[in-house]
C-alpha atoms as a PDB file:
ATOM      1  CA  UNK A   1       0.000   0.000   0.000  1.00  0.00           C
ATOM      2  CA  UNK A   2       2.738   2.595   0.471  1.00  0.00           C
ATOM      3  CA  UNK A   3       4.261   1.728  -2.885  1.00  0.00           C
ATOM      4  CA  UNK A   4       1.026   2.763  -4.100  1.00  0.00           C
ATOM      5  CA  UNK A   5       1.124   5.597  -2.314  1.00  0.00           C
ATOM      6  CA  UNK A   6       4.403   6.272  -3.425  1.00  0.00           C
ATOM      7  CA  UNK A   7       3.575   6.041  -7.071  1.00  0.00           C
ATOM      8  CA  UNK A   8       0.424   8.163  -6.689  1.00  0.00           C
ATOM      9  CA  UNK A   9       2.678  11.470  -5.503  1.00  0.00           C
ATOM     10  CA  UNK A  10       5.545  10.783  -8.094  1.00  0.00           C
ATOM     11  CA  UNK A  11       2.497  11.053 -10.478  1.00  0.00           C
ATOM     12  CA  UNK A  12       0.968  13.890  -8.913  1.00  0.00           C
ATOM     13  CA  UNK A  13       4.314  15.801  -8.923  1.00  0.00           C
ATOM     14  CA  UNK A  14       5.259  15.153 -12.262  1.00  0.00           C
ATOM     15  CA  UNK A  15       2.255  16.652 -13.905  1.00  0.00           C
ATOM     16  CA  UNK A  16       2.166  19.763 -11.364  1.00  0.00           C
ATOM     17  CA  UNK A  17       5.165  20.709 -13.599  1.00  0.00           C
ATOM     18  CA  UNK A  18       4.970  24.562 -12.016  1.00  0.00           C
ATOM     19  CA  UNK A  19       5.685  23.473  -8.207  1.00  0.00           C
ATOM     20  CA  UNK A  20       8.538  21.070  -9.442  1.00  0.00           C
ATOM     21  CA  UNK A  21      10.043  23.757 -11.780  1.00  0.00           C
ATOM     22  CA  UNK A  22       9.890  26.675  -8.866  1.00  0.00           C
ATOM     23  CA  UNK A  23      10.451  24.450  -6.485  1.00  0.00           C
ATOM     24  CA  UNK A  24      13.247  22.150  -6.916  1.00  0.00           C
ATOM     25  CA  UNK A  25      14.437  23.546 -10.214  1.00  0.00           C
ATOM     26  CA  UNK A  26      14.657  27.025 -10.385  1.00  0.00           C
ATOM     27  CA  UNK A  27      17.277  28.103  -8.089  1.00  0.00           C
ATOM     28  CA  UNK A  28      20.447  25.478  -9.747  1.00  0.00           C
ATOM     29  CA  UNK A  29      19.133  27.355 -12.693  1.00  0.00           C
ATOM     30  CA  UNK A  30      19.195  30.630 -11.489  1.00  0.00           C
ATOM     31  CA  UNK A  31      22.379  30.001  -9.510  1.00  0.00           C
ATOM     32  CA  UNK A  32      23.842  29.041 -12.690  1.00  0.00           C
ATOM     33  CA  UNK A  33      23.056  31.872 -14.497  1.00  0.00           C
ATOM     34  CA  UNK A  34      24.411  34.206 -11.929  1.00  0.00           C
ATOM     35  CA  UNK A  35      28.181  32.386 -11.863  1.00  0.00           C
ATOM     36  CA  UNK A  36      28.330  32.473 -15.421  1.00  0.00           C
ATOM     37  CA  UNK A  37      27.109  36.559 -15.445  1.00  0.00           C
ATOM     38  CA  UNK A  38      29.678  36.974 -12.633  1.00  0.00           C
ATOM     39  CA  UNK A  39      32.335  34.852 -14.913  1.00  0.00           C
ATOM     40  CA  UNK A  40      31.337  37.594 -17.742  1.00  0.00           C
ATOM     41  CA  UNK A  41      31.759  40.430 -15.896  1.00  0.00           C
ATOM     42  CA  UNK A  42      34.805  39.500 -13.878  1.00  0.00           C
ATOM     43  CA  UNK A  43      36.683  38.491 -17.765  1.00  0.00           C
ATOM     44  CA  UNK A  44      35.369  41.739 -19.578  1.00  0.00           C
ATOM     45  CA  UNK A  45      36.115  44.481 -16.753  1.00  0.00           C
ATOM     46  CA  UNK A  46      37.991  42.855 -14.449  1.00  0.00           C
ATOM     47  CA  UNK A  47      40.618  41.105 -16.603  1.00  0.00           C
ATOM     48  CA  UNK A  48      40.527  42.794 -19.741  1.00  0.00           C
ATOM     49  CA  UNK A  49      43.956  43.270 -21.379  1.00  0.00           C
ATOM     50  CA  UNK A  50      45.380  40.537 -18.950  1.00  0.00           C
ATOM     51  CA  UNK A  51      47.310  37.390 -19.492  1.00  0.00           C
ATOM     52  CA  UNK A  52      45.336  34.075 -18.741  1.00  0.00           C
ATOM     53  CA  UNK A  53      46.784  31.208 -16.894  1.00  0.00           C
ATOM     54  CA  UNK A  54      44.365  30.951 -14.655  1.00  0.00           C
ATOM     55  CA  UNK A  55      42.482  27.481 -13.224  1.00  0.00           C
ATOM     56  CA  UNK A  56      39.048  25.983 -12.456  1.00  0.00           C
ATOM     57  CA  UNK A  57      38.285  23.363 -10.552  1.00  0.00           C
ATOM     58  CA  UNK A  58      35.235  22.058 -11.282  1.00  0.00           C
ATOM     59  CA  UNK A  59      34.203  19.402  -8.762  1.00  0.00           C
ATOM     60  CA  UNK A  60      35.381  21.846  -6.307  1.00  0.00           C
ATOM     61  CA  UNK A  61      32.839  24.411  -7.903  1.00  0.00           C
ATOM     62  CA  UNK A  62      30.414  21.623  -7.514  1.00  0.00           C
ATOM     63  CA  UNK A  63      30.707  20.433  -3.913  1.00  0.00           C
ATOM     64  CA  UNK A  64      30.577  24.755  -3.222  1.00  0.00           C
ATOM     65  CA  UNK A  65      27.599  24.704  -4.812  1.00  0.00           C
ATOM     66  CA  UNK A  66      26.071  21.790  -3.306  1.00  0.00           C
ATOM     67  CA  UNK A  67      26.921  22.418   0.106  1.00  0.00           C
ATOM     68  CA  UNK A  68      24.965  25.960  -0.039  1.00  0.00           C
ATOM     69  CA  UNK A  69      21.472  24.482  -0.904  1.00  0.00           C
ATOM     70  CA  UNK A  70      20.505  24.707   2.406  1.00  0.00           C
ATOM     71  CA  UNK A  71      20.607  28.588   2.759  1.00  0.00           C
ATOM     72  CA  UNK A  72      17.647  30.761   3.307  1.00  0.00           C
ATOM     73  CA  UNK A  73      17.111  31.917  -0.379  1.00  0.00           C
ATOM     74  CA  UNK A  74      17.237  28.097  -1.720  1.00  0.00           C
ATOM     75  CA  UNK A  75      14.748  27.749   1.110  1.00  0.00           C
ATOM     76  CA  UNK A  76      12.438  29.768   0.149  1.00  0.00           C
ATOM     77  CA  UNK A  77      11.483  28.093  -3.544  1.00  0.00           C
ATOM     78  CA  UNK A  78      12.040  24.607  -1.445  1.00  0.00           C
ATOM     79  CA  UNK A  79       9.436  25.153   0.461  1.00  0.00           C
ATOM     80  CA  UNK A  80       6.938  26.023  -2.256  1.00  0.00           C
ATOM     81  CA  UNK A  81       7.888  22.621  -3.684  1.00  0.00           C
ATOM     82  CA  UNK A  82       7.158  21.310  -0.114  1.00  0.00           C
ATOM     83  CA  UNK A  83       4.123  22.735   0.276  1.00  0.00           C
ATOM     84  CA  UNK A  84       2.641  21.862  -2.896  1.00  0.00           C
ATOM     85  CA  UNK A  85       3.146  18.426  -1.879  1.00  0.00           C
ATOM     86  CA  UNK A  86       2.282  18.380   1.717  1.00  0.00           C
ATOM     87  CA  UNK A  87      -0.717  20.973   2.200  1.00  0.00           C
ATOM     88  CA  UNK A  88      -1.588  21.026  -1.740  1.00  0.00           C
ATOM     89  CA  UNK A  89      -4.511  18.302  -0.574  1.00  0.00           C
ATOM     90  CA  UNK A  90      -6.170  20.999   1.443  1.00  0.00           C
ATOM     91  CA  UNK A  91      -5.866  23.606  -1.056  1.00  0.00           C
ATOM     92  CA  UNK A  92      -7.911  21.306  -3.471  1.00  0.00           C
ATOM     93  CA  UNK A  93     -10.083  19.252  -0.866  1.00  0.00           C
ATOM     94  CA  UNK A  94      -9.139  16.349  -1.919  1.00  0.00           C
ATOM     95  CA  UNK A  95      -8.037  14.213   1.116  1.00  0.00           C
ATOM     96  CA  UNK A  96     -11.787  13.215   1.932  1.00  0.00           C
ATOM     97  CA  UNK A  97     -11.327  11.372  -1.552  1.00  0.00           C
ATOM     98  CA  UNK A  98      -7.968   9.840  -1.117  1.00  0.00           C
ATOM     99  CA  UNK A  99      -7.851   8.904   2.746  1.00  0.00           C
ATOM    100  CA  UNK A 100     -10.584   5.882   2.398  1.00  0.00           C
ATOM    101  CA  UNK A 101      -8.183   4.213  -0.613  1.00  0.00           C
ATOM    102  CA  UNK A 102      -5.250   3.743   1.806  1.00  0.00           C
ATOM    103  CA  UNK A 103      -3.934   4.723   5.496  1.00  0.00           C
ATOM    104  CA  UNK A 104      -2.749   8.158   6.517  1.00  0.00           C
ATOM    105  CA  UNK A 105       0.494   7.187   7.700  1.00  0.00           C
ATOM    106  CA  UNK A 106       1.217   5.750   4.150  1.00  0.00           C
ATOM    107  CA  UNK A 107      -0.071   8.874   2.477  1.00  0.00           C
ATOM    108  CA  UNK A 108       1.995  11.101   4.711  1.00  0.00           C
ATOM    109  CA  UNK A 109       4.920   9.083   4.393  1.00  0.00           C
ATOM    110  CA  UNK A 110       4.595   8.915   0.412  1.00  0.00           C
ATOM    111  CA  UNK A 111       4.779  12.496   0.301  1.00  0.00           C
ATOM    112  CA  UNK A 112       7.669  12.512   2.739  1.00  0.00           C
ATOM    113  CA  UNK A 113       9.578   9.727   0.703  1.00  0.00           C
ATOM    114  CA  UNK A 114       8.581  11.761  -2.459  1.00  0.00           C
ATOM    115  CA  UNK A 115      10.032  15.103  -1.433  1.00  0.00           C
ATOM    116  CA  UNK A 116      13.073  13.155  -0.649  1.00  0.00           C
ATOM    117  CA  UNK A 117      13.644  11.766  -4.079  1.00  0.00           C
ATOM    118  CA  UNK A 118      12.541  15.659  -5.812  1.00  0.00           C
ATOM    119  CA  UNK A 119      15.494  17.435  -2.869  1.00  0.00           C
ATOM    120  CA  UNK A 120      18.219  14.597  -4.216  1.00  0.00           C
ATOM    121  CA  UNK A 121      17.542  15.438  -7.922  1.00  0.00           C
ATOM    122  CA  UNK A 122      17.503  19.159  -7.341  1.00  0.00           C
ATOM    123  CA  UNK A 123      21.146  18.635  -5.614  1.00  0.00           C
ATOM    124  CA  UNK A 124      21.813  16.502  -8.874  1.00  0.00           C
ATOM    125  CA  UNK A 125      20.780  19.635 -10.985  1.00  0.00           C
ATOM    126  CA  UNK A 126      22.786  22.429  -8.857  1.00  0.00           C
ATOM    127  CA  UNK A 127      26.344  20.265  -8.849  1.00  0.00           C
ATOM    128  CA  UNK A 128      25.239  19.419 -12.872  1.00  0.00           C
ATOM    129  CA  UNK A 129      24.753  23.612 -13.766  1.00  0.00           C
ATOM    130  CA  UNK A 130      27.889  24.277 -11.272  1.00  0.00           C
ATOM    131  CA  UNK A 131      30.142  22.306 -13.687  1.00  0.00           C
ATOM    132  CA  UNK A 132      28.314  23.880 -16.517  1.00  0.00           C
ATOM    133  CA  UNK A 133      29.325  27.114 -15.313  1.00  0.00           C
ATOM    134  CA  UNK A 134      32.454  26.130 -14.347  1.00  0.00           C
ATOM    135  CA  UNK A 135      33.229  25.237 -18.168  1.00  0.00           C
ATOM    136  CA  UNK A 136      31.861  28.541 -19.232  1.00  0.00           C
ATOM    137  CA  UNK A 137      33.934  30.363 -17.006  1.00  0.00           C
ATOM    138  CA  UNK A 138      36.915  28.460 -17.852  1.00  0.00           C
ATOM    139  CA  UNK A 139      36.459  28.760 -21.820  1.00  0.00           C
ATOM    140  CA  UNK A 140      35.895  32.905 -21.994  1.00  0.00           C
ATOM    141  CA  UNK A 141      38.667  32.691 -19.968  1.00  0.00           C
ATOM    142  CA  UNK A 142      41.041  29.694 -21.552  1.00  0.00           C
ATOM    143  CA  UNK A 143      41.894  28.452 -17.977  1.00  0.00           C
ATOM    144  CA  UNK A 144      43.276  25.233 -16.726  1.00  0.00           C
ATOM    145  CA  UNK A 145      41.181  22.552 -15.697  1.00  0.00           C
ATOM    146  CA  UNK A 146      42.378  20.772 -12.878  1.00  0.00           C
ATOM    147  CA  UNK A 147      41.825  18.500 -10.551  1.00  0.00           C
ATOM    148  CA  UNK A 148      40.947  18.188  -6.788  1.00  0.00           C
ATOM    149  CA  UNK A 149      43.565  18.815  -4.241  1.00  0.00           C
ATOM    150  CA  UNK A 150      42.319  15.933  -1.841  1.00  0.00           C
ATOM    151  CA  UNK A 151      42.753  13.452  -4.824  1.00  0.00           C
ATOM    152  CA  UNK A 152      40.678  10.046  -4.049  1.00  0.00           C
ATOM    153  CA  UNK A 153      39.682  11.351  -1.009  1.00  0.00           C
ATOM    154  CA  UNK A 154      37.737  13.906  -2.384  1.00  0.00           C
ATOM    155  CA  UNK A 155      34.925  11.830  -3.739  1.00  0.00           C
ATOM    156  CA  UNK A 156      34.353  10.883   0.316  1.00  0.00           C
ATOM    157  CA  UNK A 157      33.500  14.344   0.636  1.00  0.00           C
ATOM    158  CA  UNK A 158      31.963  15.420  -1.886  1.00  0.00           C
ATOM    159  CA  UNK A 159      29.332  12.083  -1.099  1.00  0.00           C
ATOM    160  CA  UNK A 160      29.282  13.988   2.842  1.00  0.00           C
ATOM    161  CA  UNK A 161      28.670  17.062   1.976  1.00  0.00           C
ATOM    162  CA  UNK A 162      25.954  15.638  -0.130  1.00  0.00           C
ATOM    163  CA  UNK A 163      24.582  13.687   2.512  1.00  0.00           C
ATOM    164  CA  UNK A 164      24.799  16.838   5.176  1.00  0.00           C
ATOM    165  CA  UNK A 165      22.969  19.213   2.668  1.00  0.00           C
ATOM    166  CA  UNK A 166      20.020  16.440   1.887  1.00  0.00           C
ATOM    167  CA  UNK A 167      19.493  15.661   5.192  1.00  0.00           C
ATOM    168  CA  UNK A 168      19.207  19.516   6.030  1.00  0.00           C
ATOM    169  CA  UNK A 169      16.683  19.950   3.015  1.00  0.00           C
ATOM    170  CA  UNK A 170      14.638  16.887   4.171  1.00  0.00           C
ATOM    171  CA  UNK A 171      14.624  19.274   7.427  1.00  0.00           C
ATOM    172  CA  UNK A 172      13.161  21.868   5.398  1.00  0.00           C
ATOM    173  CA  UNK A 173      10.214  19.121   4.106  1.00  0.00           C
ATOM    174  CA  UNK A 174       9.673  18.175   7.132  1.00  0.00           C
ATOM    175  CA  UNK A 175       9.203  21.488   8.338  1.00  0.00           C
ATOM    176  CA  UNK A 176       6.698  22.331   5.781  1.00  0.00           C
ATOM    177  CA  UNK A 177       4.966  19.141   6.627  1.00  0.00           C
ATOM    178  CA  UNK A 178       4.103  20.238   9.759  1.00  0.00           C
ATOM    179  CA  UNK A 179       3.837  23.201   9.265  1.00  0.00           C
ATOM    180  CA  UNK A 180       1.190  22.614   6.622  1.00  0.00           C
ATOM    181  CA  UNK A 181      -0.635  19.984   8.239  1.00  0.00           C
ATOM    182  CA  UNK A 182      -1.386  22.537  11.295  1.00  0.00           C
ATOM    183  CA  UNK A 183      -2.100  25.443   9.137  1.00  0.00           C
ATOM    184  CA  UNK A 184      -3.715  23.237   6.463  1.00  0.00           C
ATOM    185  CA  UNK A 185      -2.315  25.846   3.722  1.00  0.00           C
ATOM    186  CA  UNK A 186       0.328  25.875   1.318  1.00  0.00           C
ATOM    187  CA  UNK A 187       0.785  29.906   2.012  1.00  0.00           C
ATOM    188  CA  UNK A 188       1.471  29.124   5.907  1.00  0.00           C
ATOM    189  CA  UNK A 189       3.675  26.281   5.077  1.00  0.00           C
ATOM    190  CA  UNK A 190       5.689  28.997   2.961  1.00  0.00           C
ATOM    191  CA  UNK A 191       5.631  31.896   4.763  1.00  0.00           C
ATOM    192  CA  UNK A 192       5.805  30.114   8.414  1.00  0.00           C
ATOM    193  CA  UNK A 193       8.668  27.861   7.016  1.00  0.00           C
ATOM    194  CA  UNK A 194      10.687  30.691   5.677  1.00  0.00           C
ATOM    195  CA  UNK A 195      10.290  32.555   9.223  1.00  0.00           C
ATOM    196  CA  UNK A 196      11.726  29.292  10.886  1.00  0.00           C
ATOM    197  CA  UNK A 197      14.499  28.486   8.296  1.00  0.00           C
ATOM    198  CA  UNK A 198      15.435  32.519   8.755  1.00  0.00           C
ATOM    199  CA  UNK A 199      15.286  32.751  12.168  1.00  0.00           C
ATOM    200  CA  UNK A 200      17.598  29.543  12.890  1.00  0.00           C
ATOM    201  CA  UNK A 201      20.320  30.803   9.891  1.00  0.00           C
ATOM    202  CA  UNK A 202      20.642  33.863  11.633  1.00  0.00           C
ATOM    203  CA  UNK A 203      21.182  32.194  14.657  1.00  0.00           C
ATOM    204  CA  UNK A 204      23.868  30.146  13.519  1.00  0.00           C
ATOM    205  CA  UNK A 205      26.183  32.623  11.473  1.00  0.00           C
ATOM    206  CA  UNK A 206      26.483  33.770  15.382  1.00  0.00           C
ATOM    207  CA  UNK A 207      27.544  31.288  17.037  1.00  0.00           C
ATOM    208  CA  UNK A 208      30.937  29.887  17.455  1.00  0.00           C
ATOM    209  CA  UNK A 209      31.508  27.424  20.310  1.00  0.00           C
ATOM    210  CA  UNK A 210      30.078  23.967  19.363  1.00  0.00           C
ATOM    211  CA  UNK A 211      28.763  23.366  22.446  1.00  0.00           C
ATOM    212  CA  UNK A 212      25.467  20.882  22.681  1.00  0.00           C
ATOM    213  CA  UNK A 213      23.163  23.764  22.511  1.00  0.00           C
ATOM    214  CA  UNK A 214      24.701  25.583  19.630  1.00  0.00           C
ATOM    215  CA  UNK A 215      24.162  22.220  17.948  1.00  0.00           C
ATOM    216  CA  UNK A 216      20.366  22.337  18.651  1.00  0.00           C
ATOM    217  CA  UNK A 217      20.111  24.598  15.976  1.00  0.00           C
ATOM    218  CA  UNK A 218      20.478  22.912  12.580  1.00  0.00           C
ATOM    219  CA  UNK A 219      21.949  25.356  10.371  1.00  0.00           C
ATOM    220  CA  UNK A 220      24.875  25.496  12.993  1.00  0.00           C
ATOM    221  CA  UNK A 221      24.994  21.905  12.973  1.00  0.00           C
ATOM    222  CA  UNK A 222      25.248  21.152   9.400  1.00  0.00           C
ATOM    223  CA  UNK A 223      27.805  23.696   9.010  1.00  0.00           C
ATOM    224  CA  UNK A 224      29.816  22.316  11.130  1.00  0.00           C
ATOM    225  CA  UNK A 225      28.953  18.744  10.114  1.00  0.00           C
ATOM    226  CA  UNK A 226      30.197  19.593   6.247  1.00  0.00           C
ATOM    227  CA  UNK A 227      33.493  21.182   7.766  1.00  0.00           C
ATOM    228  CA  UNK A 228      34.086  17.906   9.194  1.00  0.00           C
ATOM    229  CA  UNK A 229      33.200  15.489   6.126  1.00  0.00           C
ATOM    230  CA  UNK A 230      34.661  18.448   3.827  1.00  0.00           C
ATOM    231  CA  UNK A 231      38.445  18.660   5.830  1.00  0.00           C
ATOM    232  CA  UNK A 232      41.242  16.685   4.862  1.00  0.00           C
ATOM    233  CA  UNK A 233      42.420  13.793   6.885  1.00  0.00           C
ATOM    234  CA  UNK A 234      45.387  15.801   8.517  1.00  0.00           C
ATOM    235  CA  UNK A 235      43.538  19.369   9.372  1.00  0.00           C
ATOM    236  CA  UNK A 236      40.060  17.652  10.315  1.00  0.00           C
ATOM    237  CA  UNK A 237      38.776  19.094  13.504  1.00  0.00           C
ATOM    238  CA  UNK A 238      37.533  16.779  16.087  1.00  0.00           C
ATOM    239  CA  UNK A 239      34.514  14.102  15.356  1.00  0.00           C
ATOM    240  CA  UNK A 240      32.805  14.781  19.092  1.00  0.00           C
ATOM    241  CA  UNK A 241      30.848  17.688  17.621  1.00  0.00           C
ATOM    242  CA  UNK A 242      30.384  16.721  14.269  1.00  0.00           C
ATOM    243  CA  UNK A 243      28.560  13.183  15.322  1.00  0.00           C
ATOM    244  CA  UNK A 244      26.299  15.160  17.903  1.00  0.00           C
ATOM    245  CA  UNK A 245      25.454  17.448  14.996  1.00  0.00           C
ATOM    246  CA  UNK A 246      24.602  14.515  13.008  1.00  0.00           C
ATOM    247  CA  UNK A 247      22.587  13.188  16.079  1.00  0.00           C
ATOM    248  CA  UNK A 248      20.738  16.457  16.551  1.00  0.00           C
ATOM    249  CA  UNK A 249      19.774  16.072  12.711  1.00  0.00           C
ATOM    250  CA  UNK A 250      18.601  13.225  12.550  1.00  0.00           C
ATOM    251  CA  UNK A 251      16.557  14.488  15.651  1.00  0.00           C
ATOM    252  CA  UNK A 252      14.930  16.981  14.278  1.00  0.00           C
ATOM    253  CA  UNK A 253      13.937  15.101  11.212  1.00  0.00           C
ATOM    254  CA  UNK A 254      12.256  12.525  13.369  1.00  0.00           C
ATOM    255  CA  UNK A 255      10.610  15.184  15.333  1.00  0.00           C
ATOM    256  CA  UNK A 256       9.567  17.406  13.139  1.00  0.00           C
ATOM    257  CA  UNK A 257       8.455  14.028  10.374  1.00  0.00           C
ATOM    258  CA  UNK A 258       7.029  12.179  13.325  1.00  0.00           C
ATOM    259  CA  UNK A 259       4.925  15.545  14.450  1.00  0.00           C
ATOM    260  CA  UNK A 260       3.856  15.783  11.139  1.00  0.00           C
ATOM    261  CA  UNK A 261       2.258  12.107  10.942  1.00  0.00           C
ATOM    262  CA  UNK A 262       0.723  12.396  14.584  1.00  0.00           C
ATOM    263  CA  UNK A 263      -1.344  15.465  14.117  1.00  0.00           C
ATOM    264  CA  UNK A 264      -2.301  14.488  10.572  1.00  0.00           C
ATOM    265  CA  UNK A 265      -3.393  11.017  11.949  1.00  0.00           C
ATOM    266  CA  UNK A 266      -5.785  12.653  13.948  1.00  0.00           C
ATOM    267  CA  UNK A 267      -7.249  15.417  11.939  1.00  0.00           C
ATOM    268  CA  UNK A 268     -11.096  15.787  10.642  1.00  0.00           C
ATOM    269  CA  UNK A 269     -10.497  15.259   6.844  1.00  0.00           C
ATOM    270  CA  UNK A 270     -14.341  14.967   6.113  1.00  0.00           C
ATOM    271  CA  UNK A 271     -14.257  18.768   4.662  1.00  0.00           C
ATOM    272  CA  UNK A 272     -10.934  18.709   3.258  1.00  0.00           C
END
């Protein structure tokens, strides 16, 4: 039954082609257009007249990219992809016809499992349009491709940095999942999601001990969780805060995922 589920909200997604495109594919676009105006810019006025010889590294450019999906901005067109999947039922008044074919937690958790798969193909997409970039930038400018500095190593951070960011978006859906289950509206789910997200980011860039409490807050905890998986062997800091970051995460996800399915379990769908 949740494979059917499952199937039912890939299908549903797919043909609301406007909350997948604003949602999880506008901003890798966008982002990608702004590095390659930047790379413009920065060749005609910046470098005009000079000598080349310069260098990109472009799975460097990638993991960069990657690791900033989880910022406020990103956040923002996330959410309206989460909120289109999680609160778009109440929007429509549908759930009165889809909660006698199969069981809430499945339907919840589809959508859950669902925005999971959408947040790993968006990350797909923005380190995809980083390298494109990346190539652009290096061909007005004839520069050197090269390669990582970590060598091998690097693809074991590049995969955790991956991982961090995901799980920190799947934060973000879970959010919205709650968030649109109490308000029962995709506009609350946005706008009270954004507040959240904002609130916690600002929190973070101030904080610099990573003590358990600064590690409630999960913007401070997956930045420091990527400096960990992102450092090299010899100059990686220690692995006490990191795995209680990770810990506090996973947390959160639970929490916030597990909140979701509770109140939704026991709501009165027969007008919705």
């Amino acid at each position: 039954m949740l494979a059917d589920a499952i199937a039912a909200e890939r299908f549903r997604l797919s043909r609301d082609r406007v909350s997948l495109f604003w949602g999880f594919g506008f901003m890798p676009l966008v982002a990608m257009l702004f590095s390659m105006a930047g790379d413009l810019f920065v060749h005609v006025v910046l470098r005009k007249g000079m000598p080349g010889g310069t260098t990109v590294d472009l799975a460097n450019r990638a993991m960069g990219a990657v690791a900033g999906v989880s910022g406020p901005i990103t956040a923002l067109f996330l959410l309206i992809g989460a909120a289109a999947i999680f609160a778009g039922d109440y929007r429509w008044e549908t759930w009165r016809l889809v909660t006698p074919r199969n069981s809430r937690v499945n339907l919840l958790a589809a959508k859950l499992i669902v925005f999971a798969e959408a947040a790993a193909w968006s990350l797909l997409l923005t380190a995809v349009t980083a390298v494109l970039a990346g190539l652009f930038g290096g061909a007005i400018d004839h520069a050197t491709l090269v390669s990582p500095s970590a060598g091998p190593a690097f693809l074991g951070q590049y995969a955790g940095v991956t991982l961090v960011t995901w799980l920190e978006v799947l934060l973000i859906g879970a959010l919205a999942a709650l968030i649109g289950v109490l308000t029962r509206s995709t506009l609350g789910a946005v706008i009270a999601g954004l507040v959240v997200v904002f609130l916690q980011s600002t929190l973070a860039a101030t904080l610099q001990a990573s003590t358990w409490k600064s590690l409630l807050v999960p913007a401070y905890a997956g930045r420091v969780l990527k400096t960990f998986v992102a450092s090299s062997a010899d100059a990686r800091p220690e692995a006490g805060p990191a795995g209680l970051a990770l810990v506090f995460l996973l947390a959160w996800l639970v929490l916030l995922g597990g909140g979701a399915v509770a109140l939704f379990r026991r709501q009165d769908l027969t007008k919705e």
